[in-house]
C-alpha atoms as a PDB file:
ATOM      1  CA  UNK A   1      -6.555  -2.438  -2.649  1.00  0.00           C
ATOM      2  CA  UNK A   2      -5.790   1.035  -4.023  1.00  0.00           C
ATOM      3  CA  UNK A   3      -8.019   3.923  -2.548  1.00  0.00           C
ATOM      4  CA  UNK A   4      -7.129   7.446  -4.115  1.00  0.00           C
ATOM      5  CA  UNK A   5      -9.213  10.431  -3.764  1.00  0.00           C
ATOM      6  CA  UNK A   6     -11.255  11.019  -6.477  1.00  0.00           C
ATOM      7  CA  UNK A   7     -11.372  13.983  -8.875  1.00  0.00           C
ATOM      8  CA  UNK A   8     -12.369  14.337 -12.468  1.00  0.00           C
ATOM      9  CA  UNK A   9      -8.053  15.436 -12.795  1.00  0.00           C
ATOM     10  CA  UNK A  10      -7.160  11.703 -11.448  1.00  0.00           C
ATOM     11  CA  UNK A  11     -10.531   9.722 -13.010  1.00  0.00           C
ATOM     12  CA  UNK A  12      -9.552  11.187 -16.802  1.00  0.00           C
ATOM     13  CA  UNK A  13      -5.571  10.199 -15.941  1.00  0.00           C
ATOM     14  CA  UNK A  14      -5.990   6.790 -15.422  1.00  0.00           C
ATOM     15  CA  UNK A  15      -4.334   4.621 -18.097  1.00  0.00           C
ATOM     16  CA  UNK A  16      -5.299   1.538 -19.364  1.00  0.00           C
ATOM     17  CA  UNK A  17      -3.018  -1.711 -18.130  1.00  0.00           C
ATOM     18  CA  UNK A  18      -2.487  -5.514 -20.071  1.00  0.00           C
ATOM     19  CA  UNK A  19      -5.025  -6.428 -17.126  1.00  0.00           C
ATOM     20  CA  UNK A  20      -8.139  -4.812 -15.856  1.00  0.00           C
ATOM     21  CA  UNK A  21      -7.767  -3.091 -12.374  1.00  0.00           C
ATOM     22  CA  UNK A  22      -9.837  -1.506  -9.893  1.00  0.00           C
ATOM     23  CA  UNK A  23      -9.173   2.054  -8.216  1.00  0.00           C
ATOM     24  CA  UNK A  24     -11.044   2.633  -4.825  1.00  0.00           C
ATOM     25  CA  UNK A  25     -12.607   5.742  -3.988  1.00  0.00           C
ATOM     26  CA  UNK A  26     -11.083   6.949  -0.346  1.00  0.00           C
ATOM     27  CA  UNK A  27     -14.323   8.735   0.430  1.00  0.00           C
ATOM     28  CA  UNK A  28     -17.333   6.738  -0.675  1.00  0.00           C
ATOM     29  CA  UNK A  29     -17.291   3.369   0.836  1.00  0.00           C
ATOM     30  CA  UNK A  30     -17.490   0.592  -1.576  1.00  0.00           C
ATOM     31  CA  UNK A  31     -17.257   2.518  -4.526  1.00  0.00           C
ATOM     32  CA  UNK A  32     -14.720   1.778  -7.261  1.00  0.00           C
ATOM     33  CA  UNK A  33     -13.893   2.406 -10.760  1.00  0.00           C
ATOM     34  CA  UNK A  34     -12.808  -0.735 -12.929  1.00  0.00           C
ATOM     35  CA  UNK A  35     -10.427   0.527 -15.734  1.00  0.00           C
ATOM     36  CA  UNK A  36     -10.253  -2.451 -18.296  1.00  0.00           C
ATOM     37  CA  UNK A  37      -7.187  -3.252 -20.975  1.00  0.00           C
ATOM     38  CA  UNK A  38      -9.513  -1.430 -23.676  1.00  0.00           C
ATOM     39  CA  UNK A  39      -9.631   1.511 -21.677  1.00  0.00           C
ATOM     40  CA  UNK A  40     -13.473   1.109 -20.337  1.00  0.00           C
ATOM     41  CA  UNK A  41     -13.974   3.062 -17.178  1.00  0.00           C
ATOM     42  CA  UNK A  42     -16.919   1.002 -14.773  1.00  0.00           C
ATOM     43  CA  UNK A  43     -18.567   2.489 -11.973  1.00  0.00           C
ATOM     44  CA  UNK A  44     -18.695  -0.630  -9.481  1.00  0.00           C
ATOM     45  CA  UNK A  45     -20.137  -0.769  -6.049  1.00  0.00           C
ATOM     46  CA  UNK A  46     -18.430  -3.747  -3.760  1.00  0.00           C
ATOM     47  CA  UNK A  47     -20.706  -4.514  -1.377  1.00  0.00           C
ATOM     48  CA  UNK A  48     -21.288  -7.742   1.131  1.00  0.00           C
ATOM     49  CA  UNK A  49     -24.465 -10.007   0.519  1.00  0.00           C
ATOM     50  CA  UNK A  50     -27.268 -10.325   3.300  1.00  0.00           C
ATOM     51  CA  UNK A  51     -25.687 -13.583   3.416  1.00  0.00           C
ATOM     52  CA  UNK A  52     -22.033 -12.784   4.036  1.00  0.00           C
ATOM     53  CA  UNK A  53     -20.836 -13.023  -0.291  1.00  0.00           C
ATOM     54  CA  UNK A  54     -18.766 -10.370  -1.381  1.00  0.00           C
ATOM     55  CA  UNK A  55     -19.857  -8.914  -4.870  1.00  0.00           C
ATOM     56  CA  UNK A  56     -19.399  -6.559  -7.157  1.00  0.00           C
ATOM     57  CA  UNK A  57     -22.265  -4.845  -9.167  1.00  0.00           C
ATOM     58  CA  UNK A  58     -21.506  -2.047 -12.332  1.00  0.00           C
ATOM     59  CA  UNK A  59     -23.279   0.963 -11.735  1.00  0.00           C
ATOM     60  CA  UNK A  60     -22.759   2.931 -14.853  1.00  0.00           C
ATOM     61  CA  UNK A  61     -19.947   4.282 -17.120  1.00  0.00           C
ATOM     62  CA  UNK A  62     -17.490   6.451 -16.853  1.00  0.00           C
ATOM     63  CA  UNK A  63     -17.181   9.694 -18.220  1.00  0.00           C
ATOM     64  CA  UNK A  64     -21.107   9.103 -19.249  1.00  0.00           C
ATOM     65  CA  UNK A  65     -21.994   9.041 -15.155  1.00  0.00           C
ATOM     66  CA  UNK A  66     -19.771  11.555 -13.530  1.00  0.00           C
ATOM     67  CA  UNK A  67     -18.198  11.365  -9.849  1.00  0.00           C
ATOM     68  CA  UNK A  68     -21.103  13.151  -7.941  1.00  0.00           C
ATOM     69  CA  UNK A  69     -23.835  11.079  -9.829  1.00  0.00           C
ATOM     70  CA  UNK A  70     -21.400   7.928  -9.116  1.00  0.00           C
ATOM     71  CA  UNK A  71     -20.836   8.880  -5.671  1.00  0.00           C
ATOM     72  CA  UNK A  72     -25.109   9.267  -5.236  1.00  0.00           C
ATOM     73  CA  UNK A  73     -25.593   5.739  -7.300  1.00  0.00           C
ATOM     74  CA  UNK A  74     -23.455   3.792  -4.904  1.00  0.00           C
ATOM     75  CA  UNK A  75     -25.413   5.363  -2.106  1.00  0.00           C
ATOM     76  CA  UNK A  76     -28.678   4.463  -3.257  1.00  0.00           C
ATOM     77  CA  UNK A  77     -27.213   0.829  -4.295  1.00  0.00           C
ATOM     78  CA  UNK A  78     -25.432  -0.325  -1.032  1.00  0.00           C
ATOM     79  CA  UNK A  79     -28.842   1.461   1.081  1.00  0.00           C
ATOM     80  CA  UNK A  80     -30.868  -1.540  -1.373  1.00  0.00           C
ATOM     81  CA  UNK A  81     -28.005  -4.154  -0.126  1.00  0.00           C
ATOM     82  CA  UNK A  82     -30.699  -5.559   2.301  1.00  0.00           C
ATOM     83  CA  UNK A  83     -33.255  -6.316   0.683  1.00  0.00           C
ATOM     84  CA  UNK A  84     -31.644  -6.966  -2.892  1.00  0.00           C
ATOM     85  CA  UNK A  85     -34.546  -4.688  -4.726  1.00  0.00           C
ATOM     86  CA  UNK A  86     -31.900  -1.587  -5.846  1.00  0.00           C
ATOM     87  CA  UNK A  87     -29.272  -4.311  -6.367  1.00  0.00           C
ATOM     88  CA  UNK A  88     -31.036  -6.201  -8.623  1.00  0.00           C
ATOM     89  CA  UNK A  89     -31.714  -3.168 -10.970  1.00  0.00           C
ATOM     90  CA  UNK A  90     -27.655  -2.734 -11.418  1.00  0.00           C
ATOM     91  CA  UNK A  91     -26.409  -4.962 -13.963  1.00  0.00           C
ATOM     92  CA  UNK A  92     -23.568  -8.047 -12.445  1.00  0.00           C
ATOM     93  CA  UNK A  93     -19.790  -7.369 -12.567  1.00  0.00           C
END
């Protein structure tokens, strides 16, 4: 797992790769962005079910969502983890 402090400077420098990868942010817990072949930035929030199953949920887009709204999404998202009711309203990884 990469984790690399996020900045607008690092986000916009990441280059697409023949596979997708994930980039961790080293301040926000569980937040990551997904950079696919294509060059698709996804917010994703990794996250452990109430029953003990990792998962991954997208969040929202990036440069459409920036970091602050990103960093306030995966907030609200991994608060819902226990009951499941701001989870479900992200779409599945």
């Amino acid at each position: 797992m990469v984790k690399v402090r996020f900045s607008d400077a690092v986000l916009m420098g990441l280059k697409p790769r023949k596979v997708k990868y994930d980039i961790h942010d080293s301040e926000e817990t569980g937040l990551l962005l997904r950079v696919s072949p294509q060059g698709r930035k996804t917010w994703m929030v990794d996250y452990r079910s109430p029953t003990g199953i990792k998962q991954q949920r997208a969040i929202g887009k990036f440069p459409a969502m920036r970091l602050a709204e990103a960093r306030d999404a995966a907030l609200l998202a991994l608060s819902g983890v226990q009951d499941e009711r701001t989870l479900a309203s992200c779409e599945p990884a």
